[in-house]
Protein backbone atom coordinates (compact mmCIF):
# COMPACT_ATOMS: atom_id res chain seq x y z
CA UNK A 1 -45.28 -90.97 -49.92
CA UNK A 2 -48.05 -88.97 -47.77
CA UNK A 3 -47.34 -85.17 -48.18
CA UNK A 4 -46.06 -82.77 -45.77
CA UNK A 5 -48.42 -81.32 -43.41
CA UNK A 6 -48.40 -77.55 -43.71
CA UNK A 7 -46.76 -77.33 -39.74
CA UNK A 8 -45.92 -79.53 -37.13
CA UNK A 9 -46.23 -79.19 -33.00
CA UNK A 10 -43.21 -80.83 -31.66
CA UNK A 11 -39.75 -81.72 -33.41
CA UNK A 12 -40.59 -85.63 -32.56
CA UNK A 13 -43.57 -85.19 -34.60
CA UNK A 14 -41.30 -84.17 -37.57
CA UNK A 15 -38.73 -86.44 -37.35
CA UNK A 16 -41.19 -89.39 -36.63
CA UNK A 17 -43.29 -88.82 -39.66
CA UNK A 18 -40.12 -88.96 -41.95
CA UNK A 19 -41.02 -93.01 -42.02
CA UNK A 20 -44.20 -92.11 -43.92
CA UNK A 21 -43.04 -89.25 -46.22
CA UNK A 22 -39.46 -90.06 -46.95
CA UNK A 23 -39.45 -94.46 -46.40
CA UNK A 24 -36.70 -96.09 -47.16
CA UNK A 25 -34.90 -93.24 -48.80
CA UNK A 26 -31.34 -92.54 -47.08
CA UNK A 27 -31.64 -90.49 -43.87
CA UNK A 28 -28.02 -90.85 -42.42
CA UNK A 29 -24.63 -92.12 -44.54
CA UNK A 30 -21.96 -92.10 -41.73
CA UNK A 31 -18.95 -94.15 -42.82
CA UNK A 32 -20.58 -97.47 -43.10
CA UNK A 33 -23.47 -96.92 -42.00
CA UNK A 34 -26.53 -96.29 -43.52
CA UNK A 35 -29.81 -95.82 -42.31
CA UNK A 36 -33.08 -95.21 -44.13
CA UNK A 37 -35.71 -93.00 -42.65
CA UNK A 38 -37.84 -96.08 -41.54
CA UNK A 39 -34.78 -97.50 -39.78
CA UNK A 40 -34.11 -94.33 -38.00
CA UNK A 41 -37.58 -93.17 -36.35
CA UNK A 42 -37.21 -97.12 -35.55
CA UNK A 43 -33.88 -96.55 -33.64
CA UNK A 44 -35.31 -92.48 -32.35
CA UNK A 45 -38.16 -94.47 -30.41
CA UNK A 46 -35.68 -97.42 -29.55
CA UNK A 47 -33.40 -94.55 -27.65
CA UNK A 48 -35.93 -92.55 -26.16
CA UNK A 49 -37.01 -95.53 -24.59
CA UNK A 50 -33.73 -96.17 -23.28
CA UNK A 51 -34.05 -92.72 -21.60
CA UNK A 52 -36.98 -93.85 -20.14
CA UNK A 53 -36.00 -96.45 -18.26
CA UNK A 54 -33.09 -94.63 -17.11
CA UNK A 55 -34.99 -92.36 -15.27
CA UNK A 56 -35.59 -90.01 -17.38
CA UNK A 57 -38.59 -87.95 -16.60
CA UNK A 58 -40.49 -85.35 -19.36
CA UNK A 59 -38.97 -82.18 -19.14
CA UNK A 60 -35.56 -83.43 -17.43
CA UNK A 61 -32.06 -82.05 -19.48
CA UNK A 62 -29.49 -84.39 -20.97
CA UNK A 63 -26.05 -83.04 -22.12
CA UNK A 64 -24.26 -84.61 -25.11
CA UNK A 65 -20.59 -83.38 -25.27
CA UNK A 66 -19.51 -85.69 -28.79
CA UNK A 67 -18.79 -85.05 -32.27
CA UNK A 68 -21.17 -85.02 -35.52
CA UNK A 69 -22.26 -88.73 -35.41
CA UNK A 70 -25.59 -90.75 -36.65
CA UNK A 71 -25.00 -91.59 -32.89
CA UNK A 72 -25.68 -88.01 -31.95
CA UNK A 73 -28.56 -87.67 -34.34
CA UNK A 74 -30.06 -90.86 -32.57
CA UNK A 75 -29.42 -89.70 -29.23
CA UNK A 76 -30.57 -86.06 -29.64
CA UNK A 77 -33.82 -86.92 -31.37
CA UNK A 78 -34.54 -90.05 -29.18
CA UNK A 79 -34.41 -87.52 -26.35
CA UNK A 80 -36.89 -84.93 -27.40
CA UNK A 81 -38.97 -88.17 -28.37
CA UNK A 82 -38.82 -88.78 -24.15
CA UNK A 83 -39.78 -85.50 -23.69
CA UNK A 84 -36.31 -84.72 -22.67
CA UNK A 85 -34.69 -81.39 -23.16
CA UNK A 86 -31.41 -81.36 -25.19
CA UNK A 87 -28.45 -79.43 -23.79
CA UNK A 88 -25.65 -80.01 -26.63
CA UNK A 89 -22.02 -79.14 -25.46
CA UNK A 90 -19.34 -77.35 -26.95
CA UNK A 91 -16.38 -80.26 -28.20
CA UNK A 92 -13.81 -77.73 -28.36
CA UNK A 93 -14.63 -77.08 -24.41
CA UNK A 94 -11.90 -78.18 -22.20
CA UNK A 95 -13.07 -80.44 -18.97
CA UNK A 96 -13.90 -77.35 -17.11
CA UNK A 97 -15.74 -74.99 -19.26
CA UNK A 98 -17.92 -78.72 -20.22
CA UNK A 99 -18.63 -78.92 -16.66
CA UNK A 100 -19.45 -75.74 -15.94
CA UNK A 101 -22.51 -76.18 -18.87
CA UNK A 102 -23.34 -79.21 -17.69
CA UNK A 103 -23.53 -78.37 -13.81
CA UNK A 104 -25.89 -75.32 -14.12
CA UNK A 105 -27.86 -77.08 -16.73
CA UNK A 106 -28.57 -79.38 -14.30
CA UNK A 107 -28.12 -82.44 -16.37
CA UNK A 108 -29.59 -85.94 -15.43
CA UNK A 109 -27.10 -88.15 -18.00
CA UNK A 110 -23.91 -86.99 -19.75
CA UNK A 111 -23.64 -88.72 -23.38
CA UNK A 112 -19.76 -88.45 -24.68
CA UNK A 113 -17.76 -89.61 -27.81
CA UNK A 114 -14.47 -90.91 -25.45
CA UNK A 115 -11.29 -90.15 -26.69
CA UNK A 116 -12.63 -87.76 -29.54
CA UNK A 117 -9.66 -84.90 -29.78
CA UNK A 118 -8.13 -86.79 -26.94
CA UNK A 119 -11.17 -85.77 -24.19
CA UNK A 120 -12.38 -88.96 -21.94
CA UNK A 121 -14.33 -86.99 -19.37
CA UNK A 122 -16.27 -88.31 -16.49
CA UNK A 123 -18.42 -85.68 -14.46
CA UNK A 124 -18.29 -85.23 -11.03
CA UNK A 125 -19.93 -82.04 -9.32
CA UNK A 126 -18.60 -82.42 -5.83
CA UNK A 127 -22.13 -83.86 -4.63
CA UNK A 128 -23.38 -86.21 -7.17
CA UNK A 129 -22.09 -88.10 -9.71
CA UNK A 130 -23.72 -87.82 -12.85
CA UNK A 131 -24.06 -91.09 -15.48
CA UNK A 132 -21.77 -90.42 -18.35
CA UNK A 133 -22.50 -93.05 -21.14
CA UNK A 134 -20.32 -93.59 -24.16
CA UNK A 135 -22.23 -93.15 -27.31
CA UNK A 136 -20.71 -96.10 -29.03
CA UNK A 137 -22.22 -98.37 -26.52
CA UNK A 138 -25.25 -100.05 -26.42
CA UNK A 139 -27.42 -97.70 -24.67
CA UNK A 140 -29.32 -96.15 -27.64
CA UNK A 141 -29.96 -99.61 -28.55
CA UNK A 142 -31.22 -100.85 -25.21
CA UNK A 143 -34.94 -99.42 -25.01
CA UNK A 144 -38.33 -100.59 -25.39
CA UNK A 145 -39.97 -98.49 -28.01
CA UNK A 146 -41.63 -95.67 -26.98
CA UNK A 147 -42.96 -91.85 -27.89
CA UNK A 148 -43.77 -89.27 -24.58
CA UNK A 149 -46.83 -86.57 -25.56
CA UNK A 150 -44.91 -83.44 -25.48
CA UNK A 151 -45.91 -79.67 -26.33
CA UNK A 152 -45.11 -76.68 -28.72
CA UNK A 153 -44.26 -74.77 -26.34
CA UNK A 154 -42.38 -77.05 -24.44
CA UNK A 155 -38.42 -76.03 -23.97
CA UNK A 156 -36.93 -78.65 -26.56
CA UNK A 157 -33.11 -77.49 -25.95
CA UNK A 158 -30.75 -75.32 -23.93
CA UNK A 159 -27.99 -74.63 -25.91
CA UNK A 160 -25.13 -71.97 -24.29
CA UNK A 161 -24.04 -68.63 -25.26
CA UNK A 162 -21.33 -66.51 -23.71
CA UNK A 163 -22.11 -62.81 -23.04
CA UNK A 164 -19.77 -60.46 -22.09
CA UNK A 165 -19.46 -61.52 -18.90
CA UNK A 166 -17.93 -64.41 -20.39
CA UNK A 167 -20.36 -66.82 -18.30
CA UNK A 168 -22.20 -68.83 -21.04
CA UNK A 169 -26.28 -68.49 -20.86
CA UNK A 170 -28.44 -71.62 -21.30
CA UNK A 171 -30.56 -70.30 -24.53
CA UNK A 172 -34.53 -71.94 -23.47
CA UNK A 173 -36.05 -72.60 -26.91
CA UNK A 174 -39.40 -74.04 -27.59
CA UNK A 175 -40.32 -76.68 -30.44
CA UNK A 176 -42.69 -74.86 -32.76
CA UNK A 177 -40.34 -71.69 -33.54
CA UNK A 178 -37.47 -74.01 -34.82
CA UNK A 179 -40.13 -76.12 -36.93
CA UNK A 180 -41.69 -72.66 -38.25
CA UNK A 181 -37.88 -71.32 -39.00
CA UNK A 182 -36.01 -73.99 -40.02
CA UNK A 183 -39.27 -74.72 -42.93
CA UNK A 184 -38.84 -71.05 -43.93
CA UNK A 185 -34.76 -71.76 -43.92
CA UNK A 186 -34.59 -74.69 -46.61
CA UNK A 187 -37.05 -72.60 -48.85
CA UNK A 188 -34.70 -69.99 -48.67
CA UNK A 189 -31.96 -71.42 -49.53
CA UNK A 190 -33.66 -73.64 -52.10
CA UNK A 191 -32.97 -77.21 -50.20
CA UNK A 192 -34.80 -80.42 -52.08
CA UNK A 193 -35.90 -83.39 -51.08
CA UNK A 194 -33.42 -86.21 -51.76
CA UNK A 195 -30.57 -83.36 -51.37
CA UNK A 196 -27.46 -85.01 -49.95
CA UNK A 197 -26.48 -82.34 -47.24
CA UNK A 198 -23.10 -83.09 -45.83
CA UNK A 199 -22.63 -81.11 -42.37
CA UNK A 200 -19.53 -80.26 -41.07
CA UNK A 201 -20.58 -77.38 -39.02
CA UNK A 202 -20.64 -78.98 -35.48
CA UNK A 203 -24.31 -80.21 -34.19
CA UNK A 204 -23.48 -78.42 -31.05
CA UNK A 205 -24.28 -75.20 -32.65
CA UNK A 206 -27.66 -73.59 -34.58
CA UNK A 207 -26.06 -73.93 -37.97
CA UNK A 208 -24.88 -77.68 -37.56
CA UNK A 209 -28.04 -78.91 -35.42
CA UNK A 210 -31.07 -76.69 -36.71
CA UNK A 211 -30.00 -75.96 -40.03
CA UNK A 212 -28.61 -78.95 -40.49
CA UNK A 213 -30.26 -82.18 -38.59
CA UNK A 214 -33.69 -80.68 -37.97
CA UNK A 215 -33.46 -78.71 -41.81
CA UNK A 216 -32.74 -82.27 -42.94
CA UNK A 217 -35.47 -84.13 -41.03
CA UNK A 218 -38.00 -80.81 -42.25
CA UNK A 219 -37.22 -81.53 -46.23
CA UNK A 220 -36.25 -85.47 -46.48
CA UNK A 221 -32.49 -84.49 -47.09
CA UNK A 222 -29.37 -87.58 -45.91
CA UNK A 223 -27.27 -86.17 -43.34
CA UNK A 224 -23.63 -86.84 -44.13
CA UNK A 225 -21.83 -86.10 -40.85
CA UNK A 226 -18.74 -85.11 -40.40
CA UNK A 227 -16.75 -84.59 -36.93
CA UNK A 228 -13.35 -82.62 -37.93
CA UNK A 229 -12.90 -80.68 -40.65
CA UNK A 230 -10.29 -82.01 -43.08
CA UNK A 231 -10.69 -80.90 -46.82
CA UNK A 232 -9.18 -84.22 -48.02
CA UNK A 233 -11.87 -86.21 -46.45
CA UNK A 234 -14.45 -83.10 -47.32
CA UNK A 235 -14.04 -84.03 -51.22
CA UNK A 236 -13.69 -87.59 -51.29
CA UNK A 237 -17.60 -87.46 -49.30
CA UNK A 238 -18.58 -84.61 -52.16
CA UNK A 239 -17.28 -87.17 -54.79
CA UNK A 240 -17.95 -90.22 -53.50
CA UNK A 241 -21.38 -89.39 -51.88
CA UNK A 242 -22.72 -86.77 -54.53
CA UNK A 243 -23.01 -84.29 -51.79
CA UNK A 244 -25.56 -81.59 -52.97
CA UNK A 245 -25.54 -79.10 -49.91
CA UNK A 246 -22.42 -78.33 -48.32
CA UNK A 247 -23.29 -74.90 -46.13
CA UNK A 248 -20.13 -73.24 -43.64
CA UNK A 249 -18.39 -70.46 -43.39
CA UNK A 250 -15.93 -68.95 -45.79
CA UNK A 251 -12.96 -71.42 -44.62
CA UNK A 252 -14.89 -74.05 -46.70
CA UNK A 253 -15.22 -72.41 -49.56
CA UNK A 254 -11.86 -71.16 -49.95
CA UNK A 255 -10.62 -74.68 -49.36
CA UNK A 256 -12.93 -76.40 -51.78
CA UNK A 257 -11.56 -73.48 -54.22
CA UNK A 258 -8.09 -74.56 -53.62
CA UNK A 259 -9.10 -78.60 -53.99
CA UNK A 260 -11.01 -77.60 -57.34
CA UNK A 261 -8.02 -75.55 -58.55
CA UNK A 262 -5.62 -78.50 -57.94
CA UNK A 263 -7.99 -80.42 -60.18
CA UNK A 264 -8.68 -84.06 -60.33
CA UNK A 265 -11.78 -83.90 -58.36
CA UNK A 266 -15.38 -84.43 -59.00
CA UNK A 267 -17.03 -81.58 -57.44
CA UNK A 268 -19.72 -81.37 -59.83
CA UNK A 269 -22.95 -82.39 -57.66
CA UNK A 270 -22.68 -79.19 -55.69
CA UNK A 271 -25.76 -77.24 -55.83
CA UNK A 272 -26.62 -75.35 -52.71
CA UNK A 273 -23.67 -73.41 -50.38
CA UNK A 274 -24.87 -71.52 -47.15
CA UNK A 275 -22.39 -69.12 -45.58
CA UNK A 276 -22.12 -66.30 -42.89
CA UNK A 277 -21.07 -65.63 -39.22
CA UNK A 278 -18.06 -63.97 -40.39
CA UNK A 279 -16.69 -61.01 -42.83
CA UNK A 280 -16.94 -62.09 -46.78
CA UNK A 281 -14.94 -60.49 -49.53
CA UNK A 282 -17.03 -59.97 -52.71
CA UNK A 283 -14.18 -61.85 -54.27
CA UNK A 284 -14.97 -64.87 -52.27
CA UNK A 285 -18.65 -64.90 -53.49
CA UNK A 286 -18.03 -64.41 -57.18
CA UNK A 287 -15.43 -67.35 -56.54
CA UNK A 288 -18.09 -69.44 -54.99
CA UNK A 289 -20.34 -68.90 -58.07
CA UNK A 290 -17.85 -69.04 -61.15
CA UNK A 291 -15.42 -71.82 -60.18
CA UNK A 292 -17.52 -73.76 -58.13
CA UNK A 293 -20.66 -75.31 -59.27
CA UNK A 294 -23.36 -73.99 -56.70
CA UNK A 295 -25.89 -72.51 -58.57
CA UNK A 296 -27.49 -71.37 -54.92
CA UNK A 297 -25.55 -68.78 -52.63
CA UNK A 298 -26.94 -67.56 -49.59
CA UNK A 299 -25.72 -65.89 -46.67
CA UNK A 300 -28.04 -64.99 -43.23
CA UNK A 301 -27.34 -63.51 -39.37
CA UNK A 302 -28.37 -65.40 -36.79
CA UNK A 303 -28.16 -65.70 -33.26
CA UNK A 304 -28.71 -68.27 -30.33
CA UNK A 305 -31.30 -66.60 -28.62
CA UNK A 306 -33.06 -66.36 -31.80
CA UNK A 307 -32.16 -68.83 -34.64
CA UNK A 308 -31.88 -67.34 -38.12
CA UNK A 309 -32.76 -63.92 -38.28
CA UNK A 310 -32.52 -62.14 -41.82
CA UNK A 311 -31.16 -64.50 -45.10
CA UNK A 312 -29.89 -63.31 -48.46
CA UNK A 313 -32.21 -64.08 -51.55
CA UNK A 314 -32.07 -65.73 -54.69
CA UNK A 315 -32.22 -62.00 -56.84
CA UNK A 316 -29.08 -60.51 -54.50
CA UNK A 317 -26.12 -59.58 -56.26
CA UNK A 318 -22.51 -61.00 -55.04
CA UNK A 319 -21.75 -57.68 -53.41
CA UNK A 320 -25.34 -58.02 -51.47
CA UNK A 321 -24.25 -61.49 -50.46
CA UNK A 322 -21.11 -60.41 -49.33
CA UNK A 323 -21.35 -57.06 -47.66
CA UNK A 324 -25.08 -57.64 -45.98
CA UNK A 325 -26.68 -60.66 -44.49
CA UNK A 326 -30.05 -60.32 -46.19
CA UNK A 327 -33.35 -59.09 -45.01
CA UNK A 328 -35.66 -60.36 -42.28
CA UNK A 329 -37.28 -63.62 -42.05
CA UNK A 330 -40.92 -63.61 -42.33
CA UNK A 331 -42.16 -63.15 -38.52
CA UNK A 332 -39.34 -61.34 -37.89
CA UNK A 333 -38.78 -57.71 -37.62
CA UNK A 334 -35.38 -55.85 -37.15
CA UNK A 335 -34.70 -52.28 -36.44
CA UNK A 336 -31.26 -50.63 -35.26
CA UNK A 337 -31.45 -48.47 -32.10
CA UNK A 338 -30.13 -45.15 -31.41
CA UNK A 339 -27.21 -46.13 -30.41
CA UNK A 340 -27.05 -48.48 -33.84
CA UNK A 341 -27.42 -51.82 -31.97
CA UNK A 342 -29.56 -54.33 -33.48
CA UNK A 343 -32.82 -55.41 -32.22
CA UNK A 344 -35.00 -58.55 -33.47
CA UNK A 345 -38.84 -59.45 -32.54
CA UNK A 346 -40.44 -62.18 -33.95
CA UNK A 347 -41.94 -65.72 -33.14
CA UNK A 348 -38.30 -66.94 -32.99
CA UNK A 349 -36.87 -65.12 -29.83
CA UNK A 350 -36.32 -67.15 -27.25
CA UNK A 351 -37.94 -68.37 -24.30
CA UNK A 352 -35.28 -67.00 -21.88
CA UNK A 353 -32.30 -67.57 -20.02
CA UNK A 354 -31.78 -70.89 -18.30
CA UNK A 355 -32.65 -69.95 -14.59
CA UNK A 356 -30.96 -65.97 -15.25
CA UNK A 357 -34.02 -63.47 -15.42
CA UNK A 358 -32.03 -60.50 -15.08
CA UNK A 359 -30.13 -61.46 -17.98
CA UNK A 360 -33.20 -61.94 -19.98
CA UNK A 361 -34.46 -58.96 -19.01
CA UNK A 362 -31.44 -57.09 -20.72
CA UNK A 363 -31.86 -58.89 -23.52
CA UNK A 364 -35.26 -58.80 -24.10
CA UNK A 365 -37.10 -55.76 -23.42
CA UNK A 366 -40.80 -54.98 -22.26
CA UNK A 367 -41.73 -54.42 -25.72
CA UNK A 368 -40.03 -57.75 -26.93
CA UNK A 369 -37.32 -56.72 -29.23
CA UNK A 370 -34.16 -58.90 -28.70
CA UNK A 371 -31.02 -56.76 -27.98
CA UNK A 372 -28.64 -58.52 -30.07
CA UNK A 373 -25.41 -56.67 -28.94
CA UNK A 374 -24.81 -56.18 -32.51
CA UNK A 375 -23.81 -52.98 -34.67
CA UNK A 376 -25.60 -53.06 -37.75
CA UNK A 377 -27.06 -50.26 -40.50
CA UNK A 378 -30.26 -51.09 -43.08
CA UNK A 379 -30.36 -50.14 -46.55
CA UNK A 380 -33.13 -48.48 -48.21
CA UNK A 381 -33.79 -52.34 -49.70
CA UNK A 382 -34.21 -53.47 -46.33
CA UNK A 383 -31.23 -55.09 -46.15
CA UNK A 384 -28.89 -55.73 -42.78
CA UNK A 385 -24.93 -54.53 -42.31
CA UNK A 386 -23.34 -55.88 -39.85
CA UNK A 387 -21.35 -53.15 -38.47
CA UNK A 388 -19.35 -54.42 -35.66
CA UNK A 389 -20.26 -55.99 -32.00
CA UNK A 390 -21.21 -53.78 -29.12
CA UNK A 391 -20.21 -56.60 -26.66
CA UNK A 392 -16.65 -56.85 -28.55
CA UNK A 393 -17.42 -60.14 -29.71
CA UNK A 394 -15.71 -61.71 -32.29
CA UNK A 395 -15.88 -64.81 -34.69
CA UNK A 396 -13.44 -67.03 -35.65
CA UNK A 397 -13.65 -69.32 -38.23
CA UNK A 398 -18.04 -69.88 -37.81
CA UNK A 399 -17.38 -69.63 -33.64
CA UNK A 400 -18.56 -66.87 -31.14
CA UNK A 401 -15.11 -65.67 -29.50
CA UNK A 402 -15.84 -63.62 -26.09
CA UNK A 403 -12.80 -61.29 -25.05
CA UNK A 404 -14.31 -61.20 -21.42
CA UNK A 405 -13.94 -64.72 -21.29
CA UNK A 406 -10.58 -65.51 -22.61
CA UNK A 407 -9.17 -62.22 -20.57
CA UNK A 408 -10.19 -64.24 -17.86
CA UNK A 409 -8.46 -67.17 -18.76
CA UNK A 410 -5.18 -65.58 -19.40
CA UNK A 411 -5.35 -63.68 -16.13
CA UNK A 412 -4.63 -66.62 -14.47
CA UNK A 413 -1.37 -67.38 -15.89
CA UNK A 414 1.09 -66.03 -13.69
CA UNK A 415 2.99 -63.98 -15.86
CA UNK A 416 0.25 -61.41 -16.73
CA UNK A 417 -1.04 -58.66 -14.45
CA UNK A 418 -3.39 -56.95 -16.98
CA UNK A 419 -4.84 -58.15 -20.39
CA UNK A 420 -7.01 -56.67 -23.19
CA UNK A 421 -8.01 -59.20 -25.71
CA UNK A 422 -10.00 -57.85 -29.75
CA UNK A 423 -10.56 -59.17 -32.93
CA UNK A 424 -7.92 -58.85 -35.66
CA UNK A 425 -8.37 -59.78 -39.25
CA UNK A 426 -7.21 -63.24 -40.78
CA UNK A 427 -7.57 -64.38 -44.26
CA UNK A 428 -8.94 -68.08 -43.49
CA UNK A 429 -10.89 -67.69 -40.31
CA UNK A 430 -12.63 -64.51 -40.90
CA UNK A 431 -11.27 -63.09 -37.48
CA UNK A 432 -8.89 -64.37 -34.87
CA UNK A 433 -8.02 -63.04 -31.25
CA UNK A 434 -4.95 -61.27 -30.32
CA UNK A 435 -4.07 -60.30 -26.43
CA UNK A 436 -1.92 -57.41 -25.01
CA UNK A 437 -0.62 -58.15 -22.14
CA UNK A 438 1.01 -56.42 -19.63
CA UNK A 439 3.47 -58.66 -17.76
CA UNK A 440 3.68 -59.41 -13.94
CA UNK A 441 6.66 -58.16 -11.62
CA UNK A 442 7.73 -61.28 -10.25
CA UNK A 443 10.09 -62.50 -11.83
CA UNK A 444 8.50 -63.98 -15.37
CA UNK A 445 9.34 -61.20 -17.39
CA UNK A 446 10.84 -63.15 -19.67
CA UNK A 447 7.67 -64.95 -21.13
CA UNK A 448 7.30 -65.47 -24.66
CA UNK A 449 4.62 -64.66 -26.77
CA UNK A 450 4.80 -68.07 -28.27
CA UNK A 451 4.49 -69.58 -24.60
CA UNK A 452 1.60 -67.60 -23.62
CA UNK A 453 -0.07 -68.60 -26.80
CA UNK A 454 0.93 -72.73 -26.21
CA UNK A 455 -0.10 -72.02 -22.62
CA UNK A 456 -3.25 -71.00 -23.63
CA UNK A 457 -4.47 -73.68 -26.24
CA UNK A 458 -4.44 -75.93 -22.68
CA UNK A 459 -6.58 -73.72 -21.51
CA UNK A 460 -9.27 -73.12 -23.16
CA UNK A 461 -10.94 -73.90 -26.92
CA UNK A 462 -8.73 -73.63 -29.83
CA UNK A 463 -10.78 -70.94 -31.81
CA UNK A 464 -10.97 -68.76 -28.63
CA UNK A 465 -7.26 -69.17 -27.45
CA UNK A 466 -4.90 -65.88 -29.15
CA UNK A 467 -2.89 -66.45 -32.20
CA UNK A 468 -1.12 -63.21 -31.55
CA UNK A 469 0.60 -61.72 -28.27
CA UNK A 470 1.68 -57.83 -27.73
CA UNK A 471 3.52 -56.98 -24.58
CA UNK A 472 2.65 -53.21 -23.41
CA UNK A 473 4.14 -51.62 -20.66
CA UNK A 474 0.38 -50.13 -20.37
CA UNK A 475 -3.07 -50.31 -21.11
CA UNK A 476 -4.84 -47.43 -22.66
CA UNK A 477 -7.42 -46.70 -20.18
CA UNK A 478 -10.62 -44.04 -19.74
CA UNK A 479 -10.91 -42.14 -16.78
CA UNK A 480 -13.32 -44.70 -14.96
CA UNK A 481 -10.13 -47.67 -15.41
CA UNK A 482 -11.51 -49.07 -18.80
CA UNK A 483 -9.81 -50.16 -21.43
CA UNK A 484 -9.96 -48.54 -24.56
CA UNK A 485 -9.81 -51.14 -27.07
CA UNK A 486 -10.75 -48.82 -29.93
CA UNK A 487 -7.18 -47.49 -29.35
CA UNK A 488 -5.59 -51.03 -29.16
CA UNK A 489 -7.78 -51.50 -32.82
């Protein structure tokens, strides 16, 4: 095999020169189906020509709302191949929040999984209607072969973050920094070529797409994807497949915990576990390492707007892995304001907001450190605490919950007048939401917390709709009318 160059310029680069450096080696094991490396920069040039001759044009955004597939791999790479830009959507999004992505994104094609936790959705946006494609067909297959001359610099995805607003922001990142990163990421973690990395952490998302798919591409790792999380199926692939790296958040490890404790299982090819975006107890960690076989642990913070920011290293104790996130990545600098929000500079910060200067100015100031909306302390070892989240988000279970957002959802439900949504503690999801409410005068005073909560899983996500309801008579409130959810904490 020809050796890795030291960098490459676009992501298409990478993934196309996996033929020469990783052959016939397994790229993708997805049920049946296997595909070498050969065989899949043959199908990546196959689908961006398909893109092509649909019309689309370098630079132009194509949404894919589906689960963890080779199909996805296929179709996301074939499009940056194009010269498209990626825009990957949310699965847990109901039809509206999906549109709402997909309408200011200003997608030319909609690729969708149908029927995939029940969602068949075809996009209409009142003036155009925009080609939705089923990934199981035979449009990935349908191209003429082809590769478009794209840039570093060029925007390579858009993927969407809420704020506090709760309107999500199209995240513009270039080609080179997730390269750069994502290199620096598998060396970190100790990732090997030939590692079997099986991802259930969804490829909508930075962990499941860049430090998973592209990671994978970067080091000559097979992708085992997997589209729901179901610890059954989880350690028959470990077993079966010899799974080496199995990153996620806690959930996963206290599940494979469980599995190994019931015994009968052959967990044994475990090497490499990757954790974070949520609260870790020590206990957890010394778990992970004793009664597990990973002999690599590491834990990171990392945003959208900037990929992976700090990482934990090889010589950190169990309490560093669980009570900080590491220190910086190289090219990356962190500091914590005076008013003990984080701030990151560094190659990695994003482009901008998708077609929202104002909000990039806010997040990004003149001197380019990224206002991360996070609380966060640094020990004398260099070494990041997350404290708590200035913009009250929180994180269930790996996933970015906005109160802003889902307040806005539940105000619409004719039962509440006023709603305050935080973060509570839960022992398998890290965090989960939980609403007071302060019920409407006409005539629905006798809603249920249960049917608020049923009511609201049609609403919206799962992770984002509350698991627990209070009914107040009041909201605590400041003198300028705002809620004062330290007081509801």
């Amino acid at each position: 095999m020809k050796p890795r160059p030291k960098t490459w310029e676009t992501i298409p680069e990478m993934v196309l020169s996996t033929a020469d450096r990783f052959g016939d080696a397994e790229a993708i094991v997805d049920g049946d189906l296997r595909i070498t490396f050969a065989e899949l920069t043959d199908k990546v040039r196959t689908a961006a020509g398909a893109y092509v001759e649909a019309g689309i044009q370098k630079g132009d955004r194509v949404a894919i709302w589906a689960p963890n597939s080779a199909e996805w791999i296929i179709a996301a790479f074939g499009l940056l191949t194009a010269g498209g830009v990626l825009v990957p959507v949310n699965t847990r999004f109901k039809a509206a929040e999906a549109g709402d992505i997909i309408r200011r994104s200003q997608a030319k094609l909609l690729l969708v999984r149908k029927n995939f936790l029940g969602l068949d959705f075809d996009f209409n946006d009142g003036k155009k209607n925009i080609p939705v494609i089923d990934l199981t067909s035979d449009f990935l297959k349908s191209g003429t072969p082809t590769e478009r001359t794209v840039q570093s610099n060029d925007v390579a995805d858009i993927i969407y973050t809420s704020g506090t607003t709760g309107r999500p922001k199209g995240v513009m990142m270039a080609h080179a920094p997730t390269l750069r990163l994502y290199q620096e990421w598998n060396d970190l973690a100790r990732t090997r070529q030939g590692d079997r990395y099986l991802i259930a952490n969804p490829f909508f998302h930075i962990f499941g797409y860049k430090a998973g798919c592209i990671a994978s591409m970067i080091r000559g790792m097979t992708i085992l994807p997997v589209p729901v999380f179901d610890i059954d199926h989880i350690t028959d692939l470990v077993e079966r497949e010899k799974v080496t790296v199995l990153p996620g958040p806690p959930t996963v490890y206290q599940e494979l915990i469980k599995a190994h404790k019931k015994g009968g299982r052959d967990l044994s090819s475990l090497r490499v576990a990757v954790t974070g975006a949520a609260d870790i107890p020590v206990e957890l960690i010394r778990q992970i390492k004793e009664e597990l076989p990973f002999t690599s642990i590491m834990t990171g913070y990392g945003l959208t707007e900037a990929g992976t920011i700090t990482a934990s290293r090889q010589t950190d104790s169990f309490e560093d892995i669980a009570t900080t996130v590491g220190t910086a990545c190289q090219g990356f600098e962190i500091k914590i304001a005076q008013d003990g929000e984080l701030l990151a500079k560094g190659y990695g910060v994003m482009k901008g907001y998708l077609d929202d200067p104002e909000a990039t100015r806010q997040a990004i100031d003149q001197d380019g450190w990224l206002h991360t909306g996070d609380l966060g302390a640094i020990d004398e070892a260099g070494r990041l605490k997350i404290i708590g989240r200035k913009k009250d988000m929180f994180i269930v279970g790996g996933f970015n919950a906005y109160p802003a957002e889902i307040e806005g959802f539940l105000l619409e439900h004719p039962a509440v007048h006023q709603v305050a949504v935080i973060g509570v503690p839960d022992d398998r999801l890290g965090q989960v939401g939980k609403a007071f409410i302060v019920r409407a005068k006409n005539g629905q005073d006798d809603i249920t917390a249960e049917d608020l909560i049923m009511w609201a899983k049609t609403k919206m996500a799962g992770f984002k709709a509350p698991r627990y309801v209070e009914f107040l008579h009041v909201l605590p409130l400041n003198a300028t009318g705002k809620v004062m959810k330290d007081q509801l904490k």
